[in-house]
C-alpha atoms as a PDB file:
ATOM      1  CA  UNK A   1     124.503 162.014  96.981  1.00  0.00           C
ATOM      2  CA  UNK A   2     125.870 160.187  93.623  1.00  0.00           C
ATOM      3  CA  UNK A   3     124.046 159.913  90.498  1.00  0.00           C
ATOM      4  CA  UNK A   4     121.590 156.899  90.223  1.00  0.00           C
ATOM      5  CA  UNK A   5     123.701 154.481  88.502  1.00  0.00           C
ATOM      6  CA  UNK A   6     121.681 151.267  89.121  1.00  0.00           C
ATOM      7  CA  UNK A   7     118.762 149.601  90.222  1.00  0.00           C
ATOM      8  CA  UNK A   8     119.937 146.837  92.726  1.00  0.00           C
ATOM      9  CA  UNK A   9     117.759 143.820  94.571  1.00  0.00           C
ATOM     10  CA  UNK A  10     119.656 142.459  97.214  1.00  0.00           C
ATOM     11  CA  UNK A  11     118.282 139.616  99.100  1.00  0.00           C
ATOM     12  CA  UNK A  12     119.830 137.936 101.972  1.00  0.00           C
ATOM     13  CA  UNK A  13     118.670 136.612 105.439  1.00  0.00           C
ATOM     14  CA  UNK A  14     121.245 138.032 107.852  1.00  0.00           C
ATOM     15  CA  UNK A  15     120.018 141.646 108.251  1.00  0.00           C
ATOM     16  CA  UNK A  16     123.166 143.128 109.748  1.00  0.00           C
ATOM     17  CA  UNK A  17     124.949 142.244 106.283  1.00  0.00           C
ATOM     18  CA  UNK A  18     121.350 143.622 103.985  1.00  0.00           C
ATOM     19  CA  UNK A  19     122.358 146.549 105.613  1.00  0.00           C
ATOM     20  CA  UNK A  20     125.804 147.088 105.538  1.00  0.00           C
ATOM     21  CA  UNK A  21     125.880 146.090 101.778  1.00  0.00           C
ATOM     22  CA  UNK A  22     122.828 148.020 101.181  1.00  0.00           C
ATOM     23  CA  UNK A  23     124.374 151.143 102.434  1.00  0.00           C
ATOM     24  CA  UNK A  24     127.265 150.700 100.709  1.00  0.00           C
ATOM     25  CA  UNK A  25     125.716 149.983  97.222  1.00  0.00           C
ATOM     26  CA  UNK A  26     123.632 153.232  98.140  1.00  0.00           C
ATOM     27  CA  UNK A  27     126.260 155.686  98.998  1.00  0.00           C
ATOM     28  CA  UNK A  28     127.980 154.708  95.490  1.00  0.00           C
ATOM     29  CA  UNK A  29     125.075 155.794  93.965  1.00  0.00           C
ATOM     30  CA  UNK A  30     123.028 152.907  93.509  1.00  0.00           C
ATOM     31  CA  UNK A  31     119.170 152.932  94.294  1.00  0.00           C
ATOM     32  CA  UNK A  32     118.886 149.329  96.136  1.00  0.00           C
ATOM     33  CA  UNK A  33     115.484 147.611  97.447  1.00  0.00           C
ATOM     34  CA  UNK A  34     116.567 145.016 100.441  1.00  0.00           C
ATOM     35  CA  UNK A  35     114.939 142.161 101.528  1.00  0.00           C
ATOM     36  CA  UNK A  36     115.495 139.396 103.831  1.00  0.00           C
ATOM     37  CA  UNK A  37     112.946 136.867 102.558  1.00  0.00           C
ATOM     38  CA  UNK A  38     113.194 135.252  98.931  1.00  0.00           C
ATOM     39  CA  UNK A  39     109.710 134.942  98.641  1.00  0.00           C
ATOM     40  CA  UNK A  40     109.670 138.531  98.469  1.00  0.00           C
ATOM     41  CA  UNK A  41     112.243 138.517  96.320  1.00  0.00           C
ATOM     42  CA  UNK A  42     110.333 136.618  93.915  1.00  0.00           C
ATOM     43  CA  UNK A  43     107.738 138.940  94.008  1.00  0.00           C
ATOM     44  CA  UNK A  44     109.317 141.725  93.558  1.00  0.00           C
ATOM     45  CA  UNK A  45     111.234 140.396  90.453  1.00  0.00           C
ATOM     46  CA  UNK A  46     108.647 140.142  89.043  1.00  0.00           C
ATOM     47  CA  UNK A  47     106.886 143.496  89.597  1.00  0.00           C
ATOM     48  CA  UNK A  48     109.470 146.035  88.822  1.00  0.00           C
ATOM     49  CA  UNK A  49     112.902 146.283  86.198  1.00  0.00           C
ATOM     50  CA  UNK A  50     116.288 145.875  88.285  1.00  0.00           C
ATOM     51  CA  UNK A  51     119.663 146.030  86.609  1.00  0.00           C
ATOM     52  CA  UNK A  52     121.564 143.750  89.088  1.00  0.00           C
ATOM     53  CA  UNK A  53     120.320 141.011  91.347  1.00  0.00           C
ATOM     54  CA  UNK A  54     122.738 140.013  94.037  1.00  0.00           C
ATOM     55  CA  UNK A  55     121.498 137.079  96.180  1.00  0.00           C
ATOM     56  CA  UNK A  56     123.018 134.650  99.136  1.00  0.00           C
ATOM     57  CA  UNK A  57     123.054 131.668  98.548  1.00  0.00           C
ATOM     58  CA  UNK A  58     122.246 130.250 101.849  1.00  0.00           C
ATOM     59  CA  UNK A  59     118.844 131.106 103.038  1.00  0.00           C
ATOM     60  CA  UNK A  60     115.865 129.172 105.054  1.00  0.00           C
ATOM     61  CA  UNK A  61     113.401 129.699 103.424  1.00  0.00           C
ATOM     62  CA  UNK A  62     114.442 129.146  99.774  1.00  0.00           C
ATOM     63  CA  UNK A  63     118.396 129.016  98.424  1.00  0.00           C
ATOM     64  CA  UNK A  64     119.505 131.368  96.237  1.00  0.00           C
ATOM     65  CA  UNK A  65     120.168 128.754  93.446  1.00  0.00           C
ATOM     66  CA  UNK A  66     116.453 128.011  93.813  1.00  0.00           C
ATOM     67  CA  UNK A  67     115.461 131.239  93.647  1.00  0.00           C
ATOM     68  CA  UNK A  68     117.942 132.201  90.494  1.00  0.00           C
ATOM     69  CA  UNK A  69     116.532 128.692  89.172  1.00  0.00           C
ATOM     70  CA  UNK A  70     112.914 129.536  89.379  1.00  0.00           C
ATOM     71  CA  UNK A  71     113.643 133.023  88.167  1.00  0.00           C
ATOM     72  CA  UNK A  72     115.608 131.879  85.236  1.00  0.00           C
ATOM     73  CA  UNK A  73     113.276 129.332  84.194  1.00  0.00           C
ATOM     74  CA  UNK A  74     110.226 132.336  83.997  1.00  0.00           C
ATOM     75  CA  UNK A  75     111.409 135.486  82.851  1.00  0.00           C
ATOM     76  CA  UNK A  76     112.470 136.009  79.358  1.00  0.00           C
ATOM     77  CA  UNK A  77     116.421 136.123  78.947  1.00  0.00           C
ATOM     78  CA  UNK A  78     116.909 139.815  77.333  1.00  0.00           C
ATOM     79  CA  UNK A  79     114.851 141.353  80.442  1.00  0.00           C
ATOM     80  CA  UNK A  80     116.631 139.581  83.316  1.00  0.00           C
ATOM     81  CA  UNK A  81     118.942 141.725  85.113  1.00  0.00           C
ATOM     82  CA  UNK A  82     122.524 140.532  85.930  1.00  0.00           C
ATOM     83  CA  UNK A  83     122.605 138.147  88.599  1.00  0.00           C
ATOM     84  CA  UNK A  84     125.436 137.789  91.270  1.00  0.00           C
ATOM     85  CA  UNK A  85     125.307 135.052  93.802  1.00  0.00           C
ATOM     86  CA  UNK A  86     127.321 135.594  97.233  1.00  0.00           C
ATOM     87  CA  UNK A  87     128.397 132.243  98.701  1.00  0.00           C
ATOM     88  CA  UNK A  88     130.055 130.535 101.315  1.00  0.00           C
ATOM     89  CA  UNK A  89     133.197 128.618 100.433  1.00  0.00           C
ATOM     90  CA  UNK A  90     131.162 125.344 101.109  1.00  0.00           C
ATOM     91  CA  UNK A  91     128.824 126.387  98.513  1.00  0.00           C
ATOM     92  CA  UNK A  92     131.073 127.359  95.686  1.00  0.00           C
ATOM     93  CA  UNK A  93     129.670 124.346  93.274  1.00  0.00           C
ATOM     94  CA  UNK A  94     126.099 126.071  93.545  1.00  0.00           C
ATOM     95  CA  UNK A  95     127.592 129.838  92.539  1.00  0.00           C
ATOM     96  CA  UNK A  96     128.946 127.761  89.470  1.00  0.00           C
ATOM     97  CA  UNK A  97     125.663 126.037  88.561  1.00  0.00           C
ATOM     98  CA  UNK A  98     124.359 129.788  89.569  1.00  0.00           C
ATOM     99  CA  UNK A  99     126.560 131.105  86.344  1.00  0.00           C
ATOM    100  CA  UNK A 100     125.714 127.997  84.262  1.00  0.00           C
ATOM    101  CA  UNK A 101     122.064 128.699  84.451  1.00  0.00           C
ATOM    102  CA  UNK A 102     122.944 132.561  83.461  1.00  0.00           C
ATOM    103  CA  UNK A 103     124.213 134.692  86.977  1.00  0.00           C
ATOM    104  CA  UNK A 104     126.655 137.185  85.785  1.00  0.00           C
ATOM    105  CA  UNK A 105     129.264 136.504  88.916  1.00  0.00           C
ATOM    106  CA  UNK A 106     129.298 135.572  92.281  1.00  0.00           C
ATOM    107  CA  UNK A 107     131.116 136.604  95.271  1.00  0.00           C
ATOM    108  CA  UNK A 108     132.665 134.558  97.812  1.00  0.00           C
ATOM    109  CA  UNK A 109     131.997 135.783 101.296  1.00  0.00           C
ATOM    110  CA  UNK A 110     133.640 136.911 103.608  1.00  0.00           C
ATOM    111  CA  UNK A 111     134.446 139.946 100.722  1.00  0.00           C
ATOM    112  CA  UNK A 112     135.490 143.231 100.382  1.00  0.00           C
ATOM    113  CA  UNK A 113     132.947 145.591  99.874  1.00  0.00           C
ATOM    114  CA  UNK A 114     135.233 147.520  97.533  1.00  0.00           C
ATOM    115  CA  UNK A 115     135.003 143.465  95.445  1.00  0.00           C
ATOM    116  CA  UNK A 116     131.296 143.954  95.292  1.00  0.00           C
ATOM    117  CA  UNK A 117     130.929 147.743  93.948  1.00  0.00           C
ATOM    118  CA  UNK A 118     133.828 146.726  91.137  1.00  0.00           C
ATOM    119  CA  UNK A 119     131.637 143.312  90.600  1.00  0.00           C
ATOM    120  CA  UNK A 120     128.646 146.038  90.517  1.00  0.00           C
ATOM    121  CA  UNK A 121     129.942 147.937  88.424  1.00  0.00           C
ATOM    122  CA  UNK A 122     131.015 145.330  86.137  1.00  0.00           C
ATOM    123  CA  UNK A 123     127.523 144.065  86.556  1.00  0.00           C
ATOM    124  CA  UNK A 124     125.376 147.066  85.318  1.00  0.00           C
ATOM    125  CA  UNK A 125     128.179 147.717  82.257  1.00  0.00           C
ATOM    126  CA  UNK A 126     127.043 144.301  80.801  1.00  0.00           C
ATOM    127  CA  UNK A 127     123.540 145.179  80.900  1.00  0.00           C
ATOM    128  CA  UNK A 128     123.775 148.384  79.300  1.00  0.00           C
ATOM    129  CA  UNK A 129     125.852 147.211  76.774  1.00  0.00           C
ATOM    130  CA  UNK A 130     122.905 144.252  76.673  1.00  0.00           C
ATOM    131  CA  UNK A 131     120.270 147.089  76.811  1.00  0.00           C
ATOM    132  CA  UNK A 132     122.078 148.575  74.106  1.00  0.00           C
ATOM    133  CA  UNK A 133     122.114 145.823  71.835  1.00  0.00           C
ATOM    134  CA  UNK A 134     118.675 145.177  72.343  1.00  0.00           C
ATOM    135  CA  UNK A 135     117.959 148.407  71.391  1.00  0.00           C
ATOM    136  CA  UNK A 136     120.110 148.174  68.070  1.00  0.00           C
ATOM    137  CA  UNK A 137     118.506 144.870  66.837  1.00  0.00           C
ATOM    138  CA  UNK A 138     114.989 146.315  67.556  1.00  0.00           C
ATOM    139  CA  UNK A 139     115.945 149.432  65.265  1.00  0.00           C
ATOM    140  CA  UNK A 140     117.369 147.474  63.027  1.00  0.00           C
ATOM    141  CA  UNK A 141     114.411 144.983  62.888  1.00  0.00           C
ATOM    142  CA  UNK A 142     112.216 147.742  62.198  1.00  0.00           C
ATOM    143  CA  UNK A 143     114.155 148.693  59.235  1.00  0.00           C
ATOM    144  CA  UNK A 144     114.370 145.472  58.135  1.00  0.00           C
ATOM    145  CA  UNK A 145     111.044 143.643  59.282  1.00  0.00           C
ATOM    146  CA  UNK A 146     109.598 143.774  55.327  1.00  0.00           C
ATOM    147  CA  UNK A 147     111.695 140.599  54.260  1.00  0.00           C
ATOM    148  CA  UNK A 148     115.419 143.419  53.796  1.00  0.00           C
ATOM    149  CA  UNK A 149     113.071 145.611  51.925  1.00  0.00           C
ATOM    150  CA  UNK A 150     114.389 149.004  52.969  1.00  0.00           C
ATOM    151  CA  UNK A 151     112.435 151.815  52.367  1.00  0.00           C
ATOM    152  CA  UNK A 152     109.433 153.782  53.580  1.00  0.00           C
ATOM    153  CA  UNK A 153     108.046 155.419  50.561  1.00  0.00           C
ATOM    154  CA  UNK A 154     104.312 154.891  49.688  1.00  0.00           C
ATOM    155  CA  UNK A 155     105.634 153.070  46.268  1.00  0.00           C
ATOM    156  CA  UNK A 156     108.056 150.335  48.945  1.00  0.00           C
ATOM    157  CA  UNK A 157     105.121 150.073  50.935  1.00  0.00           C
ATOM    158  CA  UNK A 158     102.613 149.079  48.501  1.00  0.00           C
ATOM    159  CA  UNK A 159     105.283 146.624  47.151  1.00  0.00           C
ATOM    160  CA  UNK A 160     105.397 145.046  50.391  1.00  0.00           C
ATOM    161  CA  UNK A 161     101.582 144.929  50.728  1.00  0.00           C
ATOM    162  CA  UNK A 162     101.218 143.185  47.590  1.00  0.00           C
ATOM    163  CA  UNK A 163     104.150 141.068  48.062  1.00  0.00           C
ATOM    164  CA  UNK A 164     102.251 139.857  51.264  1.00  0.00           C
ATOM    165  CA  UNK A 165      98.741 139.297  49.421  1.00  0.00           C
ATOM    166  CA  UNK A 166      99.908 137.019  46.952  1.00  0.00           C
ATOM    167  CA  UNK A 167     102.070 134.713  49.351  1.00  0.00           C
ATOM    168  CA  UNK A 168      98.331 134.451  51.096  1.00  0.00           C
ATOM    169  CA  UNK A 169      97.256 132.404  47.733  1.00  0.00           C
ATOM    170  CA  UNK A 170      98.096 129.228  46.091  1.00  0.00           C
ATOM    171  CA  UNK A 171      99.221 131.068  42.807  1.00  0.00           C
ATOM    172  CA  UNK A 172     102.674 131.033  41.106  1.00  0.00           C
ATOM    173  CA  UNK A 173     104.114 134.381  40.807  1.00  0.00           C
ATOM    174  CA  UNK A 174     106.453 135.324  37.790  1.00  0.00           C
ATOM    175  CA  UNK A 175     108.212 139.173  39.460  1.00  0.00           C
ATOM    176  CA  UNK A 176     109.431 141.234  36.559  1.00  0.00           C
ATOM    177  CA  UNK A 177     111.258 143.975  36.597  1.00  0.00           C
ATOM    178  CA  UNK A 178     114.624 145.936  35.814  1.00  0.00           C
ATOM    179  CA  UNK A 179     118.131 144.655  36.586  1.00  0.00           C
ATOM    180  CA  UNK A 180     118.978 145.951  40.249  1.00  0.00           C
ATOM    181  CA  UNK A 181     115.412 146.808  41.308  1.00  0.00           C
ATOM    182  CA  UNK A 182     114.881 143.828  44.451  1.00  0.00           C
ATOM    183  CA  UNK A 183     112.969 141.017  42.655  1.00  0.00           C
ATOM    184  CA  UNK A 184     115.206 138.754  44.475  1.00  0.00           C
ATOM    185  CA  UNK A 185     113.652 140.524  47.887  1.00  0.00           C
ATOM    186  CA  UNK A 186     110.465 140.519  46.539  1.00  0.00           C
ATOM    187  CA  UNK A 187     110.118 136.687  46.020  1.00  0.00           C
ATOM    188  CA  UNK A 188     112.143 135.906  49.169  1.00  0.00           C
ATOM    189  CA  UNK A 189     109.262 137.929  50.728  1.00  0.00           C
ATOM    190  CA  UNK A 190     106.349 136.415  48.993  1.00  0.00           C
ATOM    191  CA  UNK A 191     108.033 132.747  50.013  1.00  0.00           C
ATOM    192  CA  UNK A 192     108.459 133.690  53.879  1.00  0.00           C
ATOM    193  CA  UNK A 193     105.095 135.202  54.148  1.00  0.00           C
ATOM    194  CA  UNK A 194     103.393 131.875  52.221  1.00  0.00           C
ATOM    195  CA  UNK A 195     102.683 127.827  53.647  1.00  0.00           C
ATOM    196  CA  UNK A 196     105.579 127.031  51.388  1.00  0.00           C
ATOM    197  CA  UNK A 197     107.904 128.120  53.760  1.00  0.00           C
ATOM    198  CA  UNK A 198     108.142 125.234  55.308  1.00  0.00           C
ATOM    199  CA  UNK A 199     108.631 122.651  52.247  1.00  0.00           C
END
């Protein structure tokens, strides 16, 4: 068995296809969860993290535009996995609207199921790199939450802390202090942190 390269929700009605695509996204490796009901689908987005999302778009109970629609419109953009629509060619104009409300791709059945895993694969590289970038703003926000104040010394910190207690009052601060030493920071700190912000 391949290494676990993504977790894949696949949702379509015809179960001889859920299977055959299933299988195949699972003996490259993938870990996949099937289902033939978009209600489930729904549910399932939104109890567990998947990497991809590849859904048909023609399906009883619910389309898979509606279902991508409704999804879209709920979960927060930077935790959505990539979406891929498979279509029919008489449904091309909803894969578009699909990747105008966000889907990564879609595929336009009948396909190759070689087209899928490189579509796949293309797929989960986006939302590493995505996962990745996330990850780099978040370190760097952590660094640079205090206003650009960089430093984690008791001395920063108690700048920081006092910076934020003033902006709390009404009172015009006069920051003194060496050439080179962050008074700029400091008062661009004290300003985002007070009701003046806004004026």
């Amino acid at each position: 068995m391949a290494k676990h390269r993504g977790a894949i929700l696949l949702v379509d009605d015809e179960e001889k296809i859920l299977k055959a695509l299933g299988r195949a996204l699972r003996d490259a490796g993938h870990e996949v969860v099937e289902t033939a009901s978009p209600r489930q689908a729904q549910r399932l987005l939104g109890e567990r993290t998947f990497d991809v999302f590849i859904v048909d778009n023609v399906m009883p109970e619910k389309s898979g535009l509606d279902l991508i629609r409704e999804y879209v419109g709920a979960a927060a953009d930077g935790d959505r996995p990539q979406i891929v629509m498979m279509t029919a060619h008489a449904t091309v104009e909803s894969a578009i609207e699909a990747m105008k409300l966000g889907a990564f791709d879609y595929l336009q059945k009948p396909f190759e199921i070689d087209e899928l895993l490189v579509v796949v694969r293309r797929a989960l590289d986006h939302q590493r790199l995505r996962t990745e970038y996330k990850y780099l703003l978040s370190e760097r926000d952590e660094q640079f939450d205090h206003y650009g104040i960089i430093g984690r010394s008791r001395a920063i910190q108690e700048v920081i802390r006092r910076a934020e207690l003033v902006a709390e009052t009404k009172s015009t601060v006069l920051i003194m202090g060496e050439t080179g030493t962050g008074k700029e920071l400091v008062a661009r700190a004290i300003h985002a942190r007070s009701a003046q912000r806004a004026t």
